[in-house]
Structures are given as structure tokens and as C-alpha cells.
N, C-alpha and C. Protein backbone atom coordinates (compact mmCIF):
# COMPACT_ATOMS: atom_id res chain seq x y z
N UNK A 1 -137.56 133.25 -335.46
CA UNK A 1 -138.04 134.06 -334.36
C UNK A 1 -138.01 135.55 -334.73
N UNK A 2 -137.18 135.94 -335.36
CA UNK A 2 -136.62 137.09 -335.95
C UNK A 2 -137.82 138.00 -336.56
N UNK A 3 -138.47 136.51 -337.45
CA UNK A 3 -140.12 136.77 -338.37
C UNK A 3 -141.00 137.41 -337.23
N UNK A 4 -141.35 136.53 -336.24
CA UNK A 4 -142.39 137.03 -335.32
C UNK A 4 -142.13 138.07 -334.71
N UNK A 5 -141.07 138.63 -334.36
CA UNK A 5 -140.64 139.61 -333.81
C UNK A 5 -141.16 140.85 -334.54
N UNK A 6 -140.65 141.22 -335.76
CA UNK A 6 -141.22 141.59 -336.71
C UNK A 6 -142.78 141.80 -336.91
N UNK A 7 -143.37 140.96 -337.23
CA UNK A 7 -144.35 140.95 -337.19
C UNK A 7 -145.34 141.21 -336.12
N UNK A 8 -144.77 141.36 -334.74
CA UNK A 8 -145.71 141.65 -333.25
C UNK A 8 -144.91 143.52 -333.53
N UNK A 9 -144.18 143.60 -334.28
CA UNK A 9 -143.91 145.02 -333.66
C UNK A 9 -144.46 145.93 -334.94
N UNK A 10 -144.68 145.09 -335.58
CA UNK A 10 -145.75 146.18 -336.81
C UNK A 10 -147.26 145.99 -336.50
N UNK A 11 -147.67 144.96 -336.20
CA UNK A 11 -149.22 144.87 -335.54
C UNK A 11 -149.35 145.78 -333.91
N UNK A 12 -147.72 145.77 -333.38
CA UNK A 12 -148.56 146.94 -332.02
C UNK A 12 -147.93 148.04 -332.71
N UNK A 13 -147.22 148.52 -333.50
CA UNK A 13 -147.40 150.29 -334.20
C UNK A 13 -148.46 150.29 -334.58
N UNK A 14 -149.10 149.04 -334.96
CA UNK A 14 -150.31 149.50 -335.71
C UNK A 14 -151.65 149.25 -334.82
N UNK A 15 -152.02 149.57 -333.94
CA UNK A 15 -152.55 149.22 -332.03
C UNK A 15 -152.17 150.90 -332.21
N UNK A 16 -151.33 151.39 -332.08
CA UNK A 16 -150.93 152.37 -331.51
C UNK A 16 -151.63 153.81 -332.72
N UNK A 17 -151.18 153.50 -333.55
CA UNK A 17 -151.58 154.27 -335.20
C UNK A 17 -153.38 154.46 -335.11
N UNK A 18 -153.86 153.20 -334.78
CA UNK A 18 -155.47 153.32 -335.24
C UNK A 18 -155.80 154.37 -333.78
N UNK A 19 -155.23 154.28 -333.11
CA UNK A 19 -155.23 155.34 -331.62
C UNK A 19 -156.01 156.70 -332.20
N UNK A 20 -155.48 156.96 -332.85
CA UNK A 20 -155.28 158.29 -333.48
C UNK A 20 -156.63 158.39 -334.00
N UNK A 21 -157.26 157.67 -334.97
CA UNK A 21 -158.63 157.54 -335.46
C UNK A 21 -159.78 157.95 -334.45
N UNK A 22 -159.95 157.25 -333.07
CA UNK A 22 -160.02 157.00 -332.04
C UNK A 22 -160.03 158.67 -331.49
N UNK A 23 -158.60 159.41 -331.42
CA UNK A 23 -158.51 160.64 -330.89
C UNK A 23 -158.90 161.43 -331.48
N UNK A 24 -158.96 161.51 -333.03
CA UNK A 24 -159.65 162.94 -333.89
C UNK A 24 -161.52 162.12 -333.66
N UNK A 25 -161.90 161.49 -333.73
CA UNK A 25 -163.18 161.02 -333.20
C UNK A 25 -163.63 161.78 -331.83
N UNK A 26 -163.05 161.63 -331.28
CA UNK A 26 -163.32 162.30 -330.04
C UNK A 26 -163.39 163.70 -330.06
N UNK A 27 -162.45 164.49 -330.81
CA UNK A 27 -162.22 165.75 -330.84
C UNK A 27 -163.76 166.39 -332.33
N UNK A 28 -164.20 165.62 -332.99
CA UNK A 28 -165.29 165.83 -333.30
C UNK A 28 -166.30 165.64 -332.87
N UNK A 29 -166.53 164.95 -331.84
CA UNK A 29 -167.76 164.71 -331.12
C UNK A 29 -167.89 166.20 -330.31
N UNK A 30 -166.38 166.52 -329.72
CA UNK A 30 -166.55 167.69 -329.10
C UNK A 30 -166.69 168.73 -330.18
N UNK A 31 -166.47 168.92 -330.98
CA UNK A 31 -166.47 169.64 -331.67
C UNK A 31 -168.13 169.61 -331.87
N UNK A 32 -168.69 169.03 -332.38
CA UNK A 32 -170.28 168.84 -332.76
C UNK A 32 -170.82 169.40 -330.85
N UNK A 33 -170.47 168.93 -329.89
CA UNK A 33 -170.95 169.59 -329.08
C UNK A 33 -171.05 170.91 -328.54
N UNK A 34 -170.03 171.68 -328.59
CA UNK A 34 -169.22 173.01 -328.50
C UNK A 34 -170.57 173.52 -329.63
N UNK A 35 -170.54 172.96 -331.09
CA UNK A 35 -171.45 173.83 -332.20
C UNK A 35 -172.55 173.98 -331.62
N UNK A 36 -173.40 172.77 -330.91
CA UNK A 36 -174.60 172.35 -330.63
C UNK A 36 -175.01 173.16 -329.49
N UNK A 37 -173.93 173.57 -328.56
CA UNK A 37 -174.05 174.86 -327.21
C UNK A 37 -173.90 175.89 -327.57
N UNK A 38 -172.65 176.72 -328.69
CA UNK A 38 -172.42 177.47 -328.44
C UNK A 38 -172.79 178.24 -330.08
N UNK A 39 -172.94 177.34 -331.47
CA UNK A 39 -173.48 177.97 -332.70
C UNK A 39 -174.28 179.08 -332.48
N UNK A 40 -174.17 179.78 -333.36
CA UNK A 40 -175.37 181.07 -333.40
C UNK A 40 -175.74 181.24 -334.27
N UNK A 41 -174.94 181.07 -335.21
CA UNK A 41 -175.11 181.53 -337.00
C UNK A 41 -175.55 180.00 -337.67
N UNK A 42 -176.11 180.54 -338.51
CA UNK A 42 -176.34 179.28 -339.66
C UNK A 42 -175.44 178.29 -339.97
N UNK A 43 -174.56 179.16 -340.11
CA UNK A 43 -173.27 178.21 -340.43
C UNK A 43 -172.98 176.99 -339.41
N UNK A 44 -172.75 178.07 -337.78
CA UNK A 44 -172.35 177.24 -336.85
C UNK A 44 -173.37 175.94 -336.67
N UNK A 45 -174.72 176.23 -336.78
CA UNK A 45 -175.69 174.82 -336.53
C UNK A 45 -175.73 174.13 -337.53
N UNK A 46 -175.15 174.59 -338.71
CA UNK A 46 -175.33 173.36 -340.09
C UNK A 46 -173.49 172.43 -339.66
N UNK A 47 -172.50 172.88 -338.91
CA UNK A 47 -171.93 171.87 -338.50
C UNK A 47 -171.96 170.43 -337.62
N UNK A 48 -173.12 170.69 -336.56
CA UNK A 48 -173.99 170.16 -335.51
C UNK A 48 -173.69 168.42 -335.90
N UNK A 49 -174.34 168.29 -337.07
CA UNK A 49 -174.85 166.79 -337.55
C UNK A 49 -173.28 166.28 -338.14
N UNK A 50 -173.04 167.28 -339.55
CA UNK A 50 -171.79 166.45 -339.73
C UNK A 50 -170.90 166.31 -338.39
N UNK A 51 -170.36 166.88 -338.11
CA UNK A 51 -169.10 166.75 -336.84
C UNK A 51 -170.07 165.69 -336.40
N UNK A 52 -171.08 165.27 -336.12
CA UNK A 52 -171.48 164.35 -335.46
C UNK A 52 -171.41 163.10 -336.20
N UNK A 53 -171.63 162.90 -337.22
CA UNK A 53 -171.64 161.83 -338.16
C UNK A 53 -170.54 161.12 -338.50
N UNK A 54 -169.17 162.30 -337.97
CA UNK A 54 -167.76 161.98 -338.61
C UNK A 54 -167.12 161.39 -337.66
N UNK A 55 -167.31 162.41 -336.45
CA UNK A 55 -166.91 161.22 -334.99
C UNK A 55 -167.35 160.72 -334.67
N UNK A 56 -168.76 159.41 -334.81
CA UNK A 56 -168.90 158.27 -335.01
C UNK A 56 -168.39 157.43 -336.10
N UNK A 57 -168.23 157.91 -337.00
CA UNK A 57 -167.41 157.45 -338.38
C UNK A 57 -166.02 156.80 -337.63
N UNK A 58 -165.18 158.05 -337.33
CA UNK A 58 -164.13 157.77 -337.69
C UNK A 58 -163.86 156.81 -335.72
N UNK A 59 -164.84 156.98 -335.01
CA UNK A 59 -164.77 155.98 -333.74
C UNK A 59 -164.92 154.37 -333.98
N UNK A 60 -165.97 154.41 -334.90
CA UNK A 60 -166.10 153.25 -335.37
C UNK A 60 -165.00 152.71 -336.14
N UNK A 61 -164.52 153.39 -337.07
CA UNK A 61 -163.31 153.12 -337.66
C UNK A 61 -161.93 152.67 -336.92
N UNK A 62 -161.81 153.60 -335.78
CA UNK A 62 -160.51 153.32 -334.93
C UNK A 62 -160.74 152.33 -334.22
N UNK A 63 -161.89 152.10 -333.40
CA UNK A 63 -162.23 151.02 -332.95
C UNK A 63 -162.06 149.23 -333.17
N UNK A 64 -162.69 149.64 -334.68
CA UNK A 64 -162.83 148.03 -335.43
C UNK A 64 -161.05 147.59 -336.04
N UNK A 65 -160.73 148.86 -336.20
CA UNK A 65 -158.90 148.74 -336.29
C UNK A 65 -158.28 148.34 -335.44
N UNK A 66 -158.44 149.04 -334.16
CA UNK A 66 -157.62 149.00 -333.05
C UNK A 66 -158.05 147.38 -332.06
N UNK A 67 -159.11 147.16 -332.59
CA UNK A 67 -159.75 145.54 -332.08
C UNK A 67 -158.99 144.10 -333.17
N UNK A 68 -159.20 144.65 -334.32
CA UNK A 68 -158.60 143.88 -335.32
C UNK A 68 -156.88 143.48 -334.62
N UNK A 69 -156.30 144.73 -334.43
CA UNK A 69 -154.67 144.39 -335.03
C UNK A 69 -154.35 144.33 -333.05
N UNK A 70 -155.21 144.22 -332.63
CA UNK A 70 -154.93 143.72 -331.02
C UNK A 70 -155.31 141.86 -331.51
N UNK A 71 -156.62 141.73 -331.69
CA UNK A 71 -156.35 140.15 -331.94
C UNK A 71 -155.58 139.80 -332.89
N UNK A 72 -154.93 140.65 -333.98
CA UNK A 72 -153.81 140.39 -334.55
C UNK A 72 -152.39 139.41 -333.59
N UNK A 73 -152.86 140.39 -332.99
CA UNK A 73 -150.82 140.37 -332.16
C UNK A 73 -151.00 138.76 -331.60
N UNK A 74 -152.17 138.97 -331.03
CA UNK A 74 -152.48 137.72 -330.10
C UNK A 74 -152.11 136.39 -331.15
N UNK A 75 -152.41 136.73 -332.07
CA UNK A 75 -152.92 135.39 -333.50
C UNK A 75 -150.93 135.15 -334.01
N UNK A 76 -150.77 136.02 -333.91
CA UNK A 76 -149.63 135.91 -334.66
C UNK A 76 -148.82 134.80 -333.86
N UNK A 77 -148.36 134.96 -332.46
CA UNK A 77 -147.33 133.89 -332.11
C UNK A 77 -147.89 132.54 -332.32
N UNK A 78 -149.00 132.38 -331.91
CA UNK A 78 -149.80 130.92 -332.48
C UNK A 78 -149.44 130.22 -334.05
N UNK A 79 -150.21 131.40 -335.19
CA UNK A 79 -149.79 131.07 -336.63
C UNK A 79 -148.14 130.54 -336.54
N UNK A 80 -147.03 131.70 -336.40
CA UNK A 80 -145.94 130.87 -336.40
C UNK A 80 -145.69 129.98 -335.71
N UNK A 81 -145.79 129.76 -334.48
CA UNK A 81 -145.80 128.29 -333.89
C UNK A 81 -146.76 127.32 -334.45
N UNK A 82 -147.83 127.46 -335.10
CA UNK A 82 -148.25 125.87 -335.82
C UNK A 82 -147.11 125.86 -337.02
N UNK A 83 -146.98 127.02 -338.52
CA UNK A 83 -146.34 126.76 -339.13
C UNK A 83 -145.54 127.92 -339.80
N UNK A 84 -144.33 128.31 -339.31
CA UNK A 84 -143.71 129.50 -339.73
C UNK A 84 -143.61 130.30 -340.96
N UNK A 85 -143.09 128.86 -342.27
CA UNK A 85 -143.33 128.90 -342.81
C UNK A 85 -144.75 129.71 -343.78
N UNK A 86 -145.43 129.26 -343.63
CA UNK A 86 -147.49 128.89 -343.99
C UNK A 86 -147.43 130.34 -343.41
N UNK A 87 -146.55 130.75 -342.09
CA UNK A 87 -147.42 132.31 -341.56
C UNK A 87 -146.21 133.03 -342.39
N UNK A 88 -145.46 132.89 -342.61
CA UNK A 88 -144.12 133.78 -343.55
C UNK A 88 -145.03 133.94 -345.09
N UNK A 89 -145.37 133.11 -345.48
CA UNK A 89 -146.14 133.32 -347.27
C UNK A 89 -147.41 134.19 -346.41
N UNK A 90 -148.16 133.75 -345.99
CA UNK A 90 -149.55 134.55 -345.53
C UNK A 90 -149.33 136.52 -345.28
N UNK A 91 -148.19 136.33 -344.51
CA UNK A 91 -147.78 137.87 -344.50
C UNK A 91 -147.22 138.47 -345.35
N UNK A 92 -146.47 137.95 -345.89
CA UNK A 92 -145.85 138.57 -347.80
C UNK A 92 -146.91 139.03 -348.42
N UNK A 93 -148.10 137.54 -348.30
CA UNK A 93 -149.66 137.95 -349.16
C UNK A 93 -150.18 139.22 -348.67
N UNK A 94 -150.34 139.16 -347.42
CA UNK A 94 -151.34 140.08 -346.54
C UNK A 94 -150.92 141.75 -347.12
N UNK A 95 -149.62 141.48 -346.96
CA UNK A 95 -148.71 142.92 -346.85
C UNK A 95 -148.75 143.55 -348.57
N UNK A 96 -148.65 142.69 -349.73
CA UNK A 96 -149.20 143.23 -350.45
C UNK A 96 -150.21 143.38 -351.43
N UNK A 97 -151.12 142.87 -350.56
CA UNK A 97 -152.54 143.33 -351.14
C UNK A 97 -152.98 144.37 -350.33
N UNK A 98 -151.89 144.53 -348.81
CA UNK A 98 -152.56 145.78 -348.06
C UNK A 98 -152.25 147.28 -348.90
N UNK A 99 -150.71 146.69 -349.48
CA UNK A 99 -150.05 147.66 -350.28
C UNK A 99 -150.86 148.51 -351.58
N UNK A 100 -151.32 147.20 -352.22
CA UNK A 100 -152.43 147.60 -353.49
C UNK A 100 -153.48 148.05 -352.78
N UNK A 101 -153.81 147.93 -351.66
CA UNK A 101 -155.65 149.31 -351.15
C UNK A 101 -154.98 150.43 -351.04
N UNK A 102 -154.09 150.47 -350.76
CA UNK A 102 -153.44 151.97 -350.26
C UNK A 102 -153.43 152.47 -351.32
N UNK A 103 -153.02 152.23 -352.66
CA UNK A 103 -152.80 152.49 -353.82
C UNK A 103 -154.21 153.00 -354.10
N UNK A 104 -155.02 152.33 -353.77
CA UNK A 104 -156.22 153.02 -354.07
C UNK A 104 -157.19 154.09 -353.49
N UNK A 105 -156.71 153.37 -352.23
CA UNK A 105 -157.22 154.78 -351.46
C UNK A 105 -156.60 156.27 -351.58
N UNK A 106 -155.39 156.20 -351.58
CA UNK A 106 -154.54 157.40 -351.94
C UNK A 106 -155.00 158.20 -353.54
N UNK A 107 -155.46 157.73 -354.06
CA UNK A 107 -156.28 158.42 -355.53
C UNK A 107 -157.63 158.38 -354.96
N UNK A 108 -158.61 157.84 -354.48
CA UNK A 108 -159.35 158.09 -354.52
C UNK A 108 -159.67 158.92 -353.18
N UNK A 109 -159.04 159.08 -352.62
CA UNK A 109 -159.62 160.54 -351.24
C UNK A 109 -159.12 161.52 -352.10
N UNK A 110 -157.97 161.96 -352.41
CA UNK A 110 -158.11 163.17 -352.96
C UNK A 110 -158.81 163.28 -353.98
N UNK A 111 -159.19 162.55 -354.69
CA UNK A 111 -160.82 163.34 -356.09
C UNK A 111 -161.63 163.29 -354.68
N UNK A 112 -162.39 162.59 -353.80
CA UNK A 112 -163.20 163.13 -352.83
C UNK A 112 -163.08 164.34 -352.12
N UNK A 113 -162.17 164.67 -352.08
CA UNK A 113 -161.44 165.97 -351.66
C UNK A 113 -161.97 167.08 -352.28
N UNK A 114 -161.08 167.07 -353.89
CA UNK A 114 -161.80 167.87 -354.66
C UNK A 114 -163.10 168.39 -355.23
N UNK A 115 -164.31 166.88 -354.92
CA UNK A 115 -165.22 167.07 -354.91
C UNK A 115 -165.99 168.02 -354.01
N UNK A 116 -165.47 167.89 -353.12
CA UNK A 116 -165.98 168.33 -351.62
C UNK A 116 -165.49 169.82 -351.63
N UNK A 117 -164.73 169.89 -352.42
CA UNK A 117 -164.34 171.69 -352.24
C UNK A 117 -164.54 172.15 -353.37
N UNK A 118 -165.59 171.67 -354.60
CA UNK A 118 -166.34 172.17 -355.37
C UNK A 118 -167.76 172.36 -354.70
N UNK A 119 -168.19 171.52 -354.11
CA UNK A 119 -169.34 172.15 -353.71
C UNK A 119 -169.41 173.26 -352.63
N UNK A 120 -167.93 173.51 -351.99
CA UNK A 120 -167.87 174.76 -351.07
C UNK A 120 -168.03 175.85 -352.02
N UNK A 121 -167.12 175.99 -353.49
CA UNK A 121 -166.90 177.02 -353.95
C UNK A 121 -168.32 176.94 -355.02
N UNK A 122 -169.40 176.45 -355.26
CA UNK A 122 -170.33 176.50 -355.90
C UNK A 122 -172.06 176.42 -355.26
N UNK A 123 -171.54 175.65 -354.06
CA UNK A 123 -172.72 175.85 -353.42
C UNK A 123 -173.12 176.27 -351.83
N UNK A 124 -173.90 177.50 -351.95
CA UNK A 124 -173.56 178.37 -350.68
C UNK A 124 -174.47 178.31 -349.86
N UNK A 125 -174.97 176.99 -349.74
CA UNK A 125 -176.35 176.59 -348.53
C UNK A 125 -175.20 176.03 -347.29
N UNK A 126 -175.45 176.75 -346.30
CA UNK A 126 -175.12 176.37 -344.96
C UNK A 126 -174.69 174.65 -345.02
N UNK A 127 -175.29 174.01 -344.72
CA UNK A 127 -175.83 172.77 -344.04
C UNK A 127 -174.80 172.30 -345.63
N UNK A 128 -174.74 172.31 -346.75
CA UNK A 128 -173.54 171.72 -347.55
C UNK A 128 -172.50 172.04 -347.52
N UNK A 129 -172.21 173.39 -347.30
CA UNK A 129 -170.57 173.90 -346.96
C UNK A 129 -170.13 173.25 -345.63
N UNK A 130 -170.73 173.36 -344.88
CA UNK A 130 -170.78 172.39 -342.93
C UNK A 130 -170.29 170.59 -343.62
N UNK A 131 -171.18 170.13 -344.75
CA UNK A 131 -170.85 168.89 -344.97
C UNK A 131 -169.79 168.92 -345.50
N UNK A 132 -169.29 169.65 -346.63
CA UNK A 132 -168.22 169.50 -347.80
C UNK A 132 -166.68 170.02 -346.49
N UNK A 133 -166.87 170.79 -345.21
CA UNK A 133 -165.45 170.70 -344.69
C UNK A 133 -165.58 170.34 -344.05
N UNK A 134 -166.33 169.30 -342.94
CA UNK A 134 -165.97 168.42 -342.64
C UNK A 134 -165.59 167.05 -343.10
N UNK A 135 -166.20 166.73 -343.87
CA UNK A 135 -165.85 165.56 -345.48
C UNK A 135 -164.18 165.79 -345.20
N UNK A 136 -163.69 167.34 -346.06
CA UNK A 136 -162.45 167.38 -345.92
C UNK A 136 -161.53 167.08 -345.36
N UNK A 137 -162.10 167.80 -343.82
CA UNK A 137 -161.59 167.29 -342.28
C UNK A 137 -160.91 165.87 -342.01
N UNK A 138 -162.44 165.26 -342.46
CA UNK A 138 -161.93 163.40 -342.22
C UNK A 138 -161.26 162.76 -343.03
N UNK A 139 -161.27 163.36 -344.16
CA UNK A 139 -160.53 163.03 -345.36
C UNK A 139 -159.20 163.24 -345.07
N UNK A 140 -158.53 164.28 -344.63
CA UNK A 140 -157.31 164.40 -344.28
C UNK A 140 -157.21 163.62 -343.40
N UNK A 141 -157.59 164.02 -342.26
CA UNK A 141 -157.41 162.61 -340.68
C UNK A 141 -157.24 161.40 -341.62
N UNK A 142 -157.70 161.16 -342.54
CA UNK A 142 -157.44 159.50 -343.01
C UNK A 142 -156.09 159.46 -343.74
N UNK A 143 -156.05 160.24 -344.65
CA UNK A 143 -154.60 160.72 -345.21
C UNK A 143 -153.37 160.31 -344.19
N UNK A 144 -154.01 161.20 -342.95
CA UNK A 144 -152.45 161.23 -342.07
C UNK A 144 -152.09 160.03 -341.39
N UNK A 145 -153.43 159.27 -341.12
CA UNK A 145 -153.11 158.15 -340.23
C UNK A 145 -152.87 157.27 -341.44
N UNK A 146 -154.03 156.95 -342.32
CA UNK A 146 -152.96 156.15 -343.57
C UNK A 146 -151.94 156.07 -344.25
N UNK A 147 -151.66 157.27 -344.02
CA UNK A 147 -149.78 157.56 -344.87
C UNK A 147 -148.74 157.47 -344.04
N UNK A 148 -149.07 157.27 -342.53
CA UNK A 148 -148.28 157.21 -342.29
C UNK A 148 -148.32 154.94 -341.83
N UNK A 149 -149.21 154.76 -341.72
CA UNK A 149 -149.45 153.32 -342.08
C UNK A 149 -148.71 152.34 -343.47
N UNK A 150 -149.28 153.46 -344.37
CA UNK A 150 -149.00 152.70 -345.52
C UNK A 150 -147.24 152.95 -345.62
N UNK A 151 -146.74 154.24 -344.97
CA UNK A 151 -144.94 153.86 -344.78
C UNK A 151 -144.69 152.67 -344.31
N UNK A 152 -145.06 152.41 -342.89
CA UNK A 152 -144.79 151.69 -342.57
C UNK A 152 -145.35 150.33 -342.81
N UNK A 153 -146.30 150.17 -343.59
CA UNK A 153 -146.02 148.70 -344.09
C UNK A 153 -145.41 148.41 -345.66
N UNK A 154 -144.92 149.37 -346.02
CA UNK A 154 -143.99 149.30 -347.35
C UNK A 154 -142.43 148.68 -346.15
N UNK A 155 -142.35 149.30 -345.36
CA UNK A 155 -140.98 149.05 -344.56
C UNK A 155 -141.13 147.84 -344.07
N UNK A 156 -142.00 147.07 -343.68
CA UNK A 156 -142.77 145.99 -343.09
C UNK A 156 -142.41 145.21 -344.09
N UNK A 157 -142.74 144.90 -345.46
CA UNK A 157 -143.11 144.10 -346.54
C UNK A 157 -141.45 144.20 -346.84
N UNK A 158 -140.86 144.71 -346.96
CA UNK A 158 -139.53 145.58 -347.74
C UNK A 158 -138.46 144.41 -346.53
N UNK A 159 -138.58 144.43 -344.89
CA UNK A 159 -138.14 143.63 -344.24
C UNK A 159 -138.75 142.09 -344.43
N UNK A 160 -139.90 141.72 -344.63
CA UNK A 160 -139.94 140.36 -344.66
C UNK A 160 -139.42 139.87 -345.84
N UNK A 161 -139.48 140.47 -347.04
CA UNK A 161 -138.71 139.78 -348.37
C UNK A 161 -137.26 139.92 -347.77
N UNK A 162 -136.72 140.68 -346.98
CA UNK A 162 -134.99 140.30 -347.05
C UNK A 162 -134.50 139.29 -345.78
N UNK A 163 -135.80 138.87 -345.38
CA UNK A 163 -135.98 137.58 -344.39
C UNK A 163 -135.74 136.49 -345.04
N UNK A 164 -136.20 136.43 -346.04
CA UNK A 164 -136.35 135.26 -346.95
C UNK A 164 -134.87 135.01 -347.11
């Protein structure tokens, strides 16, 4: 029981975590709106589209997360009640292959990063500097909500092996 317990309280931190995706989404949509009323300069209307592109991005993103690890929670007392066991190996699996994306994602946003702030410091057309910091923008938002995810399922994985 101990297992499931466990396991319903890292699937609703993680309900709670994709929240966040969800809230900087929102705060770019406003943001793209605020540009879209109140821009004047070049600059301000070459933000318009990205901010718009990113908070659908990252809505869609929190969304399909925050839908996932809700029918998570639901799935979970079922799996251990057919076979505890069968759901104890499945989450060891789950947890580290979630471990190895993180691994990857964490190298590969920051070279996107860097990319993105070479073309600020090399290319001085409106409408690409507007793309290359907001890029940044979401790039971090993913950073923060993933790092702090990927703690907590190192702590997650780290408790079910001393279950065993």
C-alpha cells in the first residue's frame, strides 16, 4: 500500500507542476495581447506572433500533461490492485527512462538557448530578435518546471528502489 501511496503523491505533484506550464501560457497570451494594443515600435509588433505562438505552445503542453498525469492517478490504484507487483517493475521502468529524457533535454535546451542568443547578438531584424527572446523565455519556463520535475522524480525512483 505504501507503493501506491507513493505513487498517487508523485502523479498529483505532478497535476500540480504541469499547472505552471498552463500559468506562464496564459501570461504570454497576455503578453502577445498587451504587444498587439499597446506596441508602437518595431520591436514591440515583431513580439505580437511569437508571444502568441509560445502561449499556445506551452498551453498545449500543460494541458496534454496536466490530462495525462490526472488519468495517471486514476490508473494507478487499479494497476496495483490487478497486480502490484507487474505495477512496482512498470514504475522502476517508467521512472527511468523518464530519468534518461531529462538527461536529454537538459543538454539540449541550453545549446537552443545559445542558439537563440546568437541570433540576438548577430542578427538585428526586429521580427528575429522578438523570436530568439521569446524562444529563450520558453526555454527557461521549461527549465524551471522540468528541473524541478526531474528532482522530483530522481526522489521518486530513489524511494521505489528502497521499497524493494
Amino acid at each position: 500500500m505504501e507503493l501506491l501511496k507513493l505513487a498517487t503523491e508523485w502523479a498529483k505533484a505532478e497535476v500540480f507542476s504541469t499547472r505552471f506550464f498552463i500559468l506562464f501560457a496564459i501570461l504570454f497570451l497576455v503578453a502577445s495581447a498587451g504587444f498587439w494594443q499597446l506596441g508602437k515600435t518595431d520591436l514591440a509588433k515583431a513580439y505580437i506572433i511569437p508571444t502568441l505562438v509560445v502561449g499556445i505552445l506551452l498551453l498545449i503542453i500543460g494541458s496534454g500533461l496536466n490530462y495525462t498525469n490526472i488519468q495517471r492517478v486514476k490508473q494507478f490504484e487499479k494497476d496495483f490492485n490487478n497486480n502490484a507487483s507487474a505495477f512496482y517493475q512498470s514504475e522502476i521502468e517508467r521512472s527511468e527512462s523518464t530519468l534518461k529524457e531529462y538527461s536529454v533535454v537538459f543538454r539540449v535546451i541550453p545549446i537552443l538557448i545559445i542558439i537563440a542568443t546568437l541570433l540576438i547578438l548577430f542578427v538585428n531584424i526586429p521580427t528575429w530578435r522578438a523570436i530568439s527572446i521569446t524562444t529563450i523565455a520558453m526555454l527557461i519556463v521549461i527549465l524551471l518546471v522540468d528541473g524541478t520535475a526531474h528532482a522530483r522524480m530522481e526522489a521518486y525512483h530513489k524511494q521505489l528502489v528502497s521499497i524493494k
